[in-house]
C-alpha atoms as a PDB file:
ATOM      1  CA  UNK A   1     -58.801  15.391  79.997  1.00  0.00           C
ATOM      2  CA  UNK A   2     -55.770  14.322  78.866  1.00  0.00           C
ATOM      3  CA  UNK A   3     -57.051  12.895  75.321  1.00  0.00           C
ATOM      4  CA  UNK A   4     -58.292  16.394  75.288  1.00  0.00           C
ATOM      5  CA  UNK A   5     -54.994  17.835  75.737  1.00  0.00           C
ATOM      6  CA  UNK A   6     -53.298  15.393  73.156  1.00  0.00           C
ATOM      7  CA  UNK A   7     -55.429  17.234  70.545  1.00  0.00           C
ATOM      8  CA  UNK A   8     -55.052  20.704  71.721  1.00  0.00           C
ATOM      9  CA  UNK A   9     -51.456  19.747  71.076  1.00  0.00           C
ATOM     10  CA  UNK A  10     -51.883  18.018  67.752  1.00  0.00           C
ATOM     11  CA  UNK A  11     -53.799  20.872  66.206  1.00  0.00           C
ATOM     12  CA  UNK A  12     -51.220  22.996  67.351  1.00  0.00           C
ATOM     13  CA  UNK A  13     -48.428  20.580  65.237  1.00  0.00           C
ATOM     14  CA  UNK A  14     -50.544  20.663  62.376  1.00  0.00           C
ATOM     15  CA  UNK A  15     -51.428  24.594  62.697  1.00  0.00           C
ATOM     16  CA  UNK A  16     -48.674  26.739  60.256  1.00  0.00           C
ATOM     17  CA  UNK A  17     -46.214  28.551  62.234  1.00  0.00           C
ATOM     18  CA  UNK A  18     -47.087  31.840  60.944  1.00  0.00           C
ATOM     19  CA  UNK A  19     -51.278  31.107  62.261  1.00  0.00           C
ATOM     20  CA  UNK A  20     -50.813  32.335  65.803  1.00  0.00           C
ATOM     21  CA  UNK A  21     -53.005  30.143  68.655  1.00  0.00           C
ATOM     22  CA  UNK A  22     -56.314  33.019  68.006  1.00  0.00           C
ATOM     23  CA  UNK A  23     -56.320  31.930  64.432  1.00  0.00           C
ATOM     24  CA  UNK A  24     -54.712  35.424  62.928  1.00  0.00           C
ATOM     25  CA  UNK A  25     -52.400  35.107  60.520  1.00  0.00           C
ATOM     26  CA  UNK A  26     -48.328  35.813  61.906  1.00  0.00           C
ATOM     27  CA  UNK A  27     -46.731  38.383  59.426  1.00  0.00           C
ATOM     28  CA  UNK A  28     -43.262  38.602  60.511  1.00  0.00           C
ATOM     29  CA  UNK A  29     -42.941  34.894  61.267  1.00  0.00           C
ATOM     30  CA  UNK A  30     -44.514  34.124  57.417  1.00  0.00           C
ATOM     31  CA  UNK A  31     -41.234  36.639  56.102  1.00  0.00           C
ATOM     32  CA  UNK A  32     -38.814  34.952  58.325  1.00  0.00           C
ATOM     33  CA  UNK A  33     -39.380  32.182  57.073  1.00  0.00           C
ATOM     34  CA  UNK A  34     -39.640  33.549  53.207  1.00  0.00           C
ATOM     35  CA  UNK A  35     -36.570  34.840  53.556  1.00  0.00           C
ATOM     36  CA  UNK A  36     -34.287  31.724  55.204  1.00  0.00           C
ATOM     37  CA  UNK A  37     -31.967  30.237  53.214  1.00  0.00           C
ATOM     38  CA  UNK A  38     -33.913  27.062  54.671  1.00  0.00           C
ATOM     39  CA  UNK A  39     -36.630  27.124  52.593  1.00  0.00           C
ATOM     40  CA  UNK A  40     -34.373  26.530  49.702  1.00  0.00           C
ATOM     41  CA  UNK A  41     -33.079  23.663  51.347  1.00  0.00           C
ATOM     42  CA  UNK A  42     -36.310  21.981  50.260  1.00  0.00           C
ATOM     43  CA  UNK A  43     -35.921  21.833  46.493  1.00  0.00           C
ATOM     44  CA  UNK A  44     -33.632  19.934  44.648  1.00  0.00           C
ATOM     45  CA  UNK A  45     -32.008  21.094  41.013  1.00  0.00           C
ATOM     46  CA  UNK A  46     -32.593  19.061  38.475  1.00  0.00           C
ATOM     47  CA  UNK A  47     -30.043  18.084  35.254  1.00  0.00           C
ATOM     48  CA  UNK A  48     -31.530  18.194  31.671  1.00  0.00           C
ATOM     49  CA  UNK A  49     -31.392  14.685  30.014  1.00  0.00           C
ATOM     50  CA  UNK A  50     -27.936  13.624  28.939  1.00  0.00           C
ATOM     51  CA  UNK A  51     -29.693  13.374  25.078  1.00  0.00           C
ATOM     52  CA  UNK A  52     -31.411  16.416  24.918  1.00  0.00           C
ATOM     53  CA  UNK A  53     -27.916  18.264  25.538  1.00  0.00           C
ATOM     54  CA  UNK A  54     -26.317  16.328  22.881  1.00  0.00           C
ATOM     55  CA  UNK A  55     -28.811  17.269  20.625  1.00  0.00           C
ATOM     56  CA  UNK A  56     -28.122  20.840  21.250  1.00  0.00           C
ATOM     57  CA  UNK A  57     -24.265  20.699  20.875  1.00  0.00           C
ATOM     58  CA  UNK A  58     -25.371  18.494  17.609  1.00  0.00           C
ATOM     59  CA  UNK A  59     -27.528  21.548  16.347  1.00  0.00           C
ATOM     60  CA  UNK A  60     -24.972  23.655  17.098  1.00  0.00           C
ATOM     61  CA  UNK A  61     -22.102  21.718  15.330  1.00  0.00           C
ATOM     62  CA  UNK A  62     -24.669  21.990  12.119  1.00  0.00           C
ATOM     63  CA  UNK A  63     -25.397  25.724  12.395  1.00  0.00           C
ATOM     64  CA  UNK A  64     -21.230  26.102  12.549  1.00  0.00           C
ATOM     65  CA  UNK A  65     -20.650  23.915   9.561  1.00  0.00           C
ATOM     66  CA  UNK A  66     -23.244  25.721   7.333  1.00  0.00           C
ATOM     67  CA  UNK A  67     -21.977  29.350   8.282  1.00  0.00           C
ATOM     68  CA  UNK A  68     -18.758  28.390   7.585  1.00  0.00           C
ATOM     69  CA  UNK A  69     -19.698  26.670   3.848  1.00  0.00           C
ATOM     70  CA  UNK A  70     -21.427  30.078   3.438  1.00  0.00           C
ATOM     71  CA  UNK A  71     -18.884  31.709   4.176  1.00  0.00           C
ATOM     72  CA  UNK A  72     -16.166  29.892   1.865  1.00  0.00           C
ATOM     73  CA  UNK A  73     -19.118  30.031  -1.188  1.00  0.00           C
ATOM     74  CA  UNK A  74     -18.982  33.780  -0.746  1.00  0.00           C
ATOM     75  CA  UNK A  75     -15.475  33.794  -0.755  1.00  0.00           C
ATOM     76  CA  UNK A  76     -14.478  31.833  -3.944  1.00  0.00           C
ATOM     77  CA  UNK A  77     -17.414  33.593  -5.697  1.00  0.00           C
ATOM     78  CA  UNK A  78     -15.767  37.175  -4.975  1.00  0.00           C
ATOM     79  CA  UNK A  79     -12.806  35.362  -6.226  1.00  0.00           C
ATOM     80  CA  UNK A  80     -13.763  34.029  -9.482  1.00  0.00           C
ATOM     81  CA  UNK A  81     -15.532  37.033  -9.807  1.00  0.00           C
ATOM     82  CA  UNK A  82     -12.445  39.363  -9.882  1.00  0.00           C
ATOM     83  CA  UNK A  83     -10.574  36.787 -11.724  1.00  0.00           C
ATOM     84  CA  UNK A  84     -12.993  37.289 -14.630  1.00  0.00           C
ATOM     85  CA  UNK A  85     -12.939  40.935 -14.786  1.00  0.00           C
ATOM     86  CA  UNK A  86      -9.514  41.148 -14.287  1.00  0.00           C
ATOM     87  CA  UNK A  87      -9.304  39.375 -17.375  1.00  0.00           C
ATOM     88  CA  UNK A  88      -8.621  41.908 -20.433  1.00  0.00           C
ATOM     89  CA  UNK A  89     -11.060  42.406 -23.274  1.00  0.00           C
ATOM     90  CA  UNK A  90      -8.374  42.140 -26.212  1.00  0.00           C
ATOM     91  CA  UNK A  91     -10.706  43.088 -28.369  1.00  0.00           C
ATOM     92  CA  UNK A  92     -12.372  46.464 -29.190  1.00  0.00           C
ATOM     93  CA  UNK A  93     -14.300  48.175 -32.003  1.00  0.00           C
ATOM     94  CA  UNK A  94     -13.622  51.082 -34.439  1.00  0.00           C
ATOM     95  CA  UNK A  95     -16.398  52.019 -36.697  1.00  0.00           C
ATOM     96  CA  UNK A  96     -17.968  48.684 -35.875  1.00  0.00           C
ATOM     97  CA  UNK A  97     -14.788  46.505 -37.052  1.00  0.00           C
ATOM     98  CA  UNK A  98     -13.283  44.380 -34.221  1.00  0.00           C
ATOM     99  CA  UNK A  99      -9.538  44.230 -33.054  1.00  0.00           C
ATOM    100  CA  UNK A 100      -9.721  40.216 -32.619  1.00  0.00           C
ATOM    101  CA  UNK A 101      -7.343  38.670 -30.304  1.00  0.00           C
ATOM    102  CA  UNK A 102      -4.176  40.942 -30.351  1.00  0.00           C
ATOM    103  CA  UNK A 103      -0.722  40.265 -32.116  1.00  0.00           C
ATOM    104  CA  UNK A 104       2.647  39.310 -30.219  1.00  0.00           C
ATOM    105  CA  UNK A 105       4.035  41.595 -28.190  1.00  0.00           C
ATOM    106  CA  UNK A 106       7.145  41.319 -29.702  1.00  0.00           C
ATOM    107  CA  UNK A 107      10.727  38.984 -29.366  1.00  0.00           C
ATOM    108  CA  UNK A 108      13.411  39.790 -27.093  1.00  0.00           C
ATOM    109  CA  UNK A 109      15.820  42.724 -27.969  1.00  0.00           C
ATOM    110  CA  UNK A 110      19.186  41.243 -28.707  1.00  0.00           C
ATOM    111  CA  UNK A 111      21.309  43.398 -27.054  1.00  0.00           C
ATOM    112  CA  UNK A 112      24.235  42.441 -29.394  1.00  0.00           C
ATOM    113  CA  UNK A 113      22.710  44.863 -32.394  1.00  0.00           C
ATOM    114  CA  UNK A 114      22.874  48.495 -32.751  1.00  0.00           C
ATOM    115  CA  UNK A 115      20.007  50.379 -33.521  1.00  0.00           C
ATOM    116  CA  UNK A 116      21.020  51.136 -37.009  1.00  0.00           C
ATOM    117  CA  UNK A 117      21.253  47.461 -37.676  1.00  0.00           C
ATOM    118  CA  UNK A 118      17.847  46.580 -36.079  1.00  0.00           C
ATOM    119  CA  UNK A 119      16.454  49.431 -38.490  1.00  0.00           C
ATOM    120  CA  UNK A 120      18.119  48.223 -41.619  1.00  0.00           C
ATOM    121  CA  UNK A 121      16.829  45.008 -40.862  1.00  0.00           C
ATOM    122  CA  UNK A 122      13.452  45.914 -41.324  1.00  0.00           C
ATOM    123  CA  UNK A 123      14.171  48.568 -44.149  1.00  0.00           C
ATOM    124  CA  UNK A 124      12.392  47.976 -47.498  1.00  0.00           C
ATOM    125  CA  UNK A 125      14.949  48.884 -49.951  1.00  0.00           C
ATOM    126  CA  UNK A 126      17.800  47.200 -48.397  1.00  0.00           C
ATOM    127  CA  UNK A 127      18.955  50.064 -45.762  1.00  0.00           C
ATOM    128  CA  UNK A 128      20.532  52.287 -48.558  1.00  0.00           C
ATOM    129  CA  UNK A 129      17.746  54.461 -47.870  1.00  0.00           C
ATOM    130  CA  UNK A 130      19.173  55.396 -44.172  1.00  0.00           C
ATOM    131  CA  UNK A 131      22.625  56.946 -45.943  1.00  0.00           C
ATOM    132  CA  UNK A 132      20.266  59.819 -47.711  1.00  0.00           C
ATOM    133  CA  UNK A 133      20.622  62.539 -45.273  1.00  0.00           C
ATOM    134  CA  UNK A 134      17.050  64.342 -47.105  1.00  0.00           C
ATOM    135  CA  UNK A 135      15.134  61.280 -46.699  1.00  0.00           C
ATOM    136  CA  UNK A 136      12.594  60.380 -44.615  1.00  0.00           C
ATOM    137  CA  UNK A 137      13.875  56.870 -43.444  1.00  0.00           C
ATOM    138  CA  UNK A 138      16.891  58.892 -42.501  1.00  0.00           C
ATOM    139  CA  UNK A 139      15.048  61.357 -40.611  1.00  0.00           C
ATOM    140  CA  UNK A 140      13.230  58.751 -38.903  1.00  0.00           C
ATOM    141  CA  UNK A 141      16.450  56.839 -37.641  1.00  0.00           C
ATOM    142  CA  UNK A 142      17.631  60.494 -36.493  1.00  0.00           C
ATOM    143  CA  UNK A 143      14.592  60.256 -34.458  1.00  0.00           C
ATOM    144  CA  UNK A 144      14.387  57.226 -32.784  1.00  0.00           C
ATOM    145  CA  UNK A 145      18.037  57.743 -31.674  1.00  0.00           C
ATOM    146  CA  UNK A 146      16.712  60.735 -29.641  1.00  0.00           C
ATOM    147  CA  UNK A 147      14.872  58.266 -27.872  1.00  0.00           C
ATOM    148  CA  UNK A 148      15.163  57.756 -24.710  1.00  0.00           C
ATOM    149  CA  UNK A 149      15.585  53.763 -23.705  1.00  0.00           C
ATOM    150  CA  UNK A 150      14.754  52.796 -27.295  1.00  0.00           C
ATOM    151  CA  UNK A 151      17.790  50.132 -27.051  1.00  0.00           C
ATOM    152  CA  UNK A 152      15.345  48.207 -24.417  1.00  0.00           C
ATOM    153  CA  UNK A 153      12.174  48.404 -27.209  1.00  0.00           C
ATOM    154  CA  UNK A 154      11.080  45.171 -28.345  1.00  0.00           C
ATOM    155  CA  UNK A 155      11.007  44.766 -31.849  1.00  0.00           C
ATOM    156  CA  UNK A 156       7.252  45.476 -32.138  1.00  0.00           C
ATOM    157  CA  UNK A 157       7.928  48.991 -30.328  1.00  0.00           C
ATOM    158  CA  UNK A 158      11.093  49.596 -32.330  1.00  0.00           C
ATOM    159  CA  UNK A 159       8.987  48.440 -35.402  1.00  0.00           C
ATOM    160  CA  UNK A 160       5.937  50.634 -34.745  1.00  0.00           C
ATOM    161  CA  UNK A 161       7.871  53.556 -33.914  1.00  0.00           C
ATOM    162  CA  UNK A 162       9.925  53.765 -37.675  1.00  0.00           C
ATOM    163  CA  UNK A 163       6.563  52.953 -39.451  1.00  0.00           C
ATOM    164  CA  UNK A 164       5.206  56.056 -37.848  1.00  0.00           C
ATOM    165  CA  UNK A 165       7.830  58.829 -38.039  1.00  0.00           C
ATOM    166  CA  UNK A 166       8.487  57.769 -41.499  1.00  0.00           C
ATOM    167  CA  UNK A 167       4.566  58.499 -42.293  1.00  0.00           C
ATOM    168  CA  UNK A 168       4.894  61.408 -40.123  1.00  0.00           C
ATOM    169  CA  UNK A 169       8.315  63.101 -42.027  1.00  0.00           C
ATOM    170  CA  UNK A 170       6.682  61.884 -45.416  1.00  0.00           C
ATOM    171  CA  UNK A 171       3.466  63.398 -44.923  1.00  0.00           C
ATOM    172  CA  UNK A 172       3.932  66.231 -42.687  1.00  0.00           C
ATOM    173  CA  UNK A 173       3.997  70.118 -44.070  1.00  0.00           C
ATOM    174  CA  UNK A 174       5.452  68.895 -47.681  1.00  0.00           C
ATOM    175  CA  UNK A 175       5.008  70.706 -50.537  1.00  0.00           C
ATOM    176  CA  UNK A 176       3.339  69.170 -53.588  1.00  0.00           C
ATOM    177  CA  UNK A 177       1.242  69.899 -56.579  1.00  0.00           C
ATOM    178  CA  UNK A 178      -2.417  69.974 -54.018  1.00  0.00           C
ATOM    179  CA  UNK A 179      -0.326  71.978 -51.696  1.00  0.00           C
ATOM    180  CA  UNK A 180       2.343  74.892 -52.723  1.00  0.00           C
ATOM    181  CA  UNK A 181       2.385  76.530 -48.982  1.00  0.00           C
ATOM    182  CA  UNK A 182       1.795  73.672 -46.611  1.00  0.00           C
ATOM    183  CA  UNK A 183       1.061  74.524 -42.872  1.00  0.00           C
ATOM    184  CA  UNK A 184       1.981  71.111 -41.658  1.00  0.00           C
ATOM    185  CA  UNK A 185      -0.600  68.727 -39.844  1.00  0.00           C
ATOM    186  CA  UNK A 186      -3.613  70.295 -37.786  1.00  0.00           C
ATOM    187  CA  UNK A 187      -3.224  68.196 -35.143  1.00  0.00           C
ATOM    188  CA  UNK A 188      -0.170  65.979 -34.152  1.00  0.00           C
ATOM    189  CA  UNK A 189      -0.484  66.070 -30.283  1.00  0.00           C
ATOM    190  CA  UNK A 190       2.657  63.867 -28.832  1.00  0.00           C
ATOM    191  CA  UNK A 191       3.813  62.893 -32.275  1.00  0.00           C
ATOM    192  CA  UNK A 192       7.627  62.183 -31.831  1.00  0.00           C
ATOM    193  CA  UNK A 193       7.010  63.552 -28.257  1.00  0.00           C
ATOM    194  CA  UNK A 194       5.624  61.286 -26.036  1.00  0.00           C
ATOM    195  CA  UNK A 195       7.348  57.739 -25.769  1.00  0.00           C
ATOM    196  CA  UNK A 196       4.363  55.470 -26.059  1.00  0.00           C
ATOM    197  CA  UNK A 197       3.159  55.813 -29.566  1.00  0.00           C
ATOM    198  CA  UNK A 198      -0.042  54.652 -28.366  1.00  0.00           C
ATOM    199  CA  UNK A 199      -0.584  58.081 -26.990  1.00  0.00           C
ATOM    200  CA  UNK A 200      -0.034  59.869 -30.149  1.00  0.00           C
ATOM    201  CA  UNK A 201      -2.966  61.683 -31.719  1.00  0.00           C
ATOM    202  CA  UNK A 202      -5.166  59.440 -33.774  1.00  0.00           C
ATOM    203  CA  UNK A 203      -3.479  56.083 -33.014  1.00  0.00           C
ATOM    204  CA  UNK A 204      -5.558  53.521 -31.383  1.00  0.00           C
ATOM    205  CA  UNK A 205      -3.743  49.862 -29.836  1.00  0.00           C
ATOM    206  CA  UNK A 206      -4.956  46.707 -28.297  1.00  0.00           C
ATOM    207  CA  UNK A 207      -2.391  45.149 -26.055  1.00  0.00           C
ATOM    208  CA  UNK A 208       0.445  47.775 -27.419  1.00  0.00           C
ATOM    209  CA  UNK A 209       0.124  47.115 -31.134  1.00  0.00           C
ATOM    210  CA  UNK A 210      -1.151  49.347 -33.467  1.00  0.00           C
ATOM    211  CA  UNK A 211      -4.990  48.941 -34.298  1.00  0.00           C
ATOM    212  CA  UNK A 212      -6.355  51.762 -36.208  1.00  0.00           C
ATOM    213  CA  UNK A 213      -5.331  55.049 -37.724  1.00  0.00           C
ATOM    214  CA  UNK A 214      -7.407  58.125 -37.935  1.00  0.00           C
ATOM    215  CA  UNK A 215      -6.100  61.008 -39.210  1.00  0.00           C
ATOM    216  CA  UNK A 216      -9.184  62.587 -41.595  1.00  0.00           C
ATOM    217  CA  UNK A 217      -8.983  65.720 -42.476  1.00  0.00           C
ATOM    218  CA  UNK A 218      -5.723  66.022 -40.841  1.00  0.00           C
ATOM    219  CA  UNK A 219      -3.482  68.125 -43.488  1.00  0.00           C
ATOM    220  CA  UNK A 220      -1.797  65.097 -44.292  1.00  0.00           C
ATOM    221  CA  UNK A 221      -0.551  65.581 -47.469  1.00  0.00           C
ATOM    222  CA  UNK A 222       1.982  63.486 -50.442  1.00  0.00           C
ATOM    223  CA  UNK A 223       1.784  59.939 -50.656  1.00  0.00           C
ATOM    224  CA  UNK A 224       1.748  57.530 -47.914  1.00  0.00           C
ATOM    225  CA  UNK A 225       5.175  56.066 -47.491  1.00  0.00           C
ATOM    226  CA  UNK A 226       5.307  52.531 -47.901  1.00  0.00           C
ATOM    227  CA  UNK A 227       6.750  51.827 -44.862  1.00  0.00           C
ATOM    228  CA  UNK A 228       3.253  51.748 -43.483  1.00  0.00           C
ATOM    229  CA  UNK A 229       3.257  47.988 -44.081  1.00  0.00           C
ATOM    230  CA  UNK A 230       5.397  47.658 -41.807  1.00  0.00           C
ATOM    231  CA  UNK A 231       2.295  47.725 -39.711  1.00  0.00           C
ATOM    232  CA  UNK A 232       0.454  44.775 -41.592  1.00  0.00           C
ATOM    233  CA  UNK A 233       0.205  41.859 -38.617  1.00  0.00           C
ATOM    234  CA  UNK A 234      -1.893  44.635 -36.607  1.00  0.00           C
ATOM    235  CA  UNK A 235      -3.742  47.614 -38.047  1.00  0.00           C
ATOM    236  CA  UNK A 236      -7.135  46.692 -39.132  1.00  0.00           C
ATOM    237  CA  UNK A 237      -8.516  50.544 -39.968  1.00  0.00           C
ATOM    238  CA  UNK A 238      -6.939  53.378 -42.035  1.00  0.00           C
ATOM    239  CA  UNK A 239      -8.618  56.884 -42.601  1.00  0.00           C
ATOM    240  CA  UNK A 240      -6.831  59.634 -44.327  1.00  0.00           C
ATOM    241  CA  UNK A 241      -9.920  60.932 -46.214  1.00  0.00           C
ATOM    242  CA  UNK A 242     -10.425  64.809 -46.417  1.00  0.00           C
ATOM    243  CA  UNK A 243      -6.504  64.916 -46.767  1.00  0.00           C
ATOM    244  CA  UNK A 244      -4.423  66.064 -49.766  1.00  0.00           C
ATOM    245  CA  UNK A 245      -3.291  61.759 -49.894  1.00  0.00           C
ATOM    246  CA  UNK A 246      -2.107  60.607 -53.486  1.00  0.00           C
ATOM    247  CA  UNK A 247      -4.084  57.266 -54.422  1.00  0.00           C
ATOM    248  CA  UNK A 248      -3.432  56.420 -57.466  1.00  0.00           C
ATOM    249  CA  UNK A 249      -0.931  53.917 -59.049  1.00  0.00           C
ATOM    250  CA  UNK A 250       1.960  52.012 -57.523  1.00  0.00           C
ATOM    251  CA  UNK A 251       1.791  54.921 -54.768  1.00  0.00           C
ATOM    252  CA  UNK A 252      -0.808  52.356 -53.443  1.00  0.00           C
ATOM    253  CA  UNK A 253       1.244  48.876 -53.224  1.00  0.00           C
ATOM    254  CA  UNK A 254       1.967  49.325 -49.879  1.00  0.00           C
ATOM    255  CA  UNK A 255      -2.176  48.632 -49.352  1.00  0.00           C
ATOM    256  CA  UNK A 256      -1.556  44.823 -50.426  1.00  0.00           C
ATOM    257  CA  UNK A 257       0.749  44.886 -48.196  1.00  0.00           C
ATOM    258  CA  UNK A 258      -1.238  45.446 -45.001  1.00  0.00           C
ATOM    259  CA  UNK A 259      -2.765  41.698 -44.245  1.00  0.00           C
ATOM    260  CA  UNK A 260      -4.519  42.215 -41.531  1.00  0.00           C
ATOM    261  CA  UNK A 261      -6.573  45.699 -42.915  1.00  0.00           C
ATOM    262  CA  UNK A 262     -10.149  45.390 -43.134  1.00  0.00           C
ATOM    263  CA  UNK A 263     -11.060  49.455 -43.616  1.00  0.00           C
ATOM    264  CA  UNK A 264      -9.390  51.843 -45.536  1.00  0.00           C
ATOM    265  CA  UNK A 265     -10.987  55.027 -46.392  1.00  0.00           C
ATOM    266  CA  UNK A 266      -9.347  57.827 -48.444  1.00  0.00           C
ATOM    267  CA  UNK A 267     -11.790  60.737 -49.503  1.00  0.00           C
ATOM    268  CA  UNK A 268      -9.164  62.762 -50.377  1.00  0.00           C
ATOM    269  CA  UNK A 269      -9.652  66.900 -51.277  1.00  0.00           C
ATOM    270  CA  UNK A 270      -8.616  67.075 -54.841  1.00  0.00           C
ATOM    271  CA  UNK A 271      -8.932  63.445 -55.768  1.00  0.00           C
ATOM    272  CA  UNK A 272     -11.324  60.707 -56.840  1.00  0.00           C
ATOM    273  CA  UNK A 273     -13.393  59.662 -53.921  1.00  0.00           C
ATOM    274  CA  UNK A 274     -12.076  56.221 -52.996  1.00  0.00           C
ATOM    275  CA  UNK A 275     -13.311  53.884 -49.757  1.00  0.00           C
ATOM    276  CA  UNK A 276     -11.557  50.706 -49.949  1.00  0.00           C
ATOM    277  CA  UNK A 277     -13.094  48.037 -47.374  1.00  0.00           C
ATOM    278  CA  UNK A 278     -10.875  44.124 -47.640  1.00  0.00           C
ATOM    279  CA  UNK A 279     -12.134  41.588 -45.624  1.00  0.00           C
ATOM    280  CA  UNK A 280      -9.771  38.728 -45.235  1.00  0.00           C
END
């Protein structure tokens, strides 16, 4: 009886708590149990290898290092890439001729000369030109004293400026034997006006100095002066054709003069036809 007993109670150890003595399964004790913090008691937590962490913080490390170079590439590529298009293009094209790589933009202004003298210093005939009241040189120095700032032009500026206004006051609204009633030029938008001669109607620069002149059919009339030349180390393209221009004779010495022209086309109303292209 009693080794009967010792089973009874040994089946009962062995039996689940939540299997009640009949055999039915015990709900509530089954939750209770679920739900104690006991049960959790029972598993341990278990660390990842020391290696396989250091191979993710390696991995990591890698992916840092490569956005980063990514990153910098990008960077200096935008950079060069400005750089280069900041650069200027010095050179341009007029009826297919190129302005090559630009002329000096001049030497200091000595500060020590007066206007007068810097203009007599470039004058062709000496300067004695400048003391005729009724000619155009003079009118042209009456000019650029009107000029506002012209003491701080470079010579280049100064230079430009006199070659211009004495082609202007030369050519502009003078009577001659094409001509008797002149009207002036058609179109001489911020001629004398405007302080940048680069803005002046027909006048075309690279880097400030002088490229090309296009003034065809313009009402330009007389001879071109030849103070024109003064223009030599720069302008590459003169057109005057369709204008009452003389081009005959020593009215045209001033055209050996210009170095650096390639183009010069005079189809003048009147006069022989005459397109003059020097290639130096």
């Amino acid at each position: 009886m009693d080794l009967e007993d010792d089973s009874v109670s040994l089946a009962s150890e062995r039996r689940p708590r939540s299997i009640k003595s009949d055999g039915t399964f015990d709900l509530r004790s089954w939750a209770a149990k679920l739900t104690s913090f006991e049960t959790f008691e029972e598993y341990e937590y278990v660390d990842e290898p020391e290696e396989l962490e250091e191979m993710r913080k390696q991995n990591r490390r890698r992916r840092s290092i490569i956005l980063c170079s990514l990153v910098m590439l990008f960077f200096i590529g935008g950079v060069v890439a400005i750089s280069i298009l900041a650069i200027p293009d010095n050179k341009v094209k007029v009826d297919g001729i190129e302005s090559g790589d630009g002329v000096e933009t001049g030497k200091p202004v000595d500060s020590t000369q007066s206007l007068r003298q810097r203009i007599q210093a470039m004058a062709l005939n000496g300067g004695s030109e400048l003391d005729d009241a009724t000619s155009y040189q003079s009118q042209a120095l009456q000019y650029l004293e009107e000029v506002p700032g012209i003491d701080s032009h470079t010579d280049m500026q100064l230079t430009q400026k006199y070659s211009l206004a004495c082609f202007f006051y030369a050519t502009n609204g003078l009577r001659n034997t094409y001509n008797e009633n002149p009207t002036g030029w058609k179109k001489r938008k911020n001629w004398l006006q405007a302080d940048e001669e680069c803005s002046w109607y027909g006048i075309e620069c690279v880097d400030g100095a002088i490229f090309s002149i296009d003034l065809e059919n313009n009402n330009v009339l007389g001879s071109v002066p030849r103070e024109i030349a003064l223009l030599g180390p720069s302008l590459k393209s003169l057109d005057l054709s369709r204008n009452g221009v003389s081009s005959i004779g020593e009215e045209m010495d001033w055209l050996a003069e210009l170095t650096s022209l390639r183009k010069y086309k005079n189809l003048s109303m009147g006069l022989t036809a005459s397109i003059v292209y020097l290639v130096n």
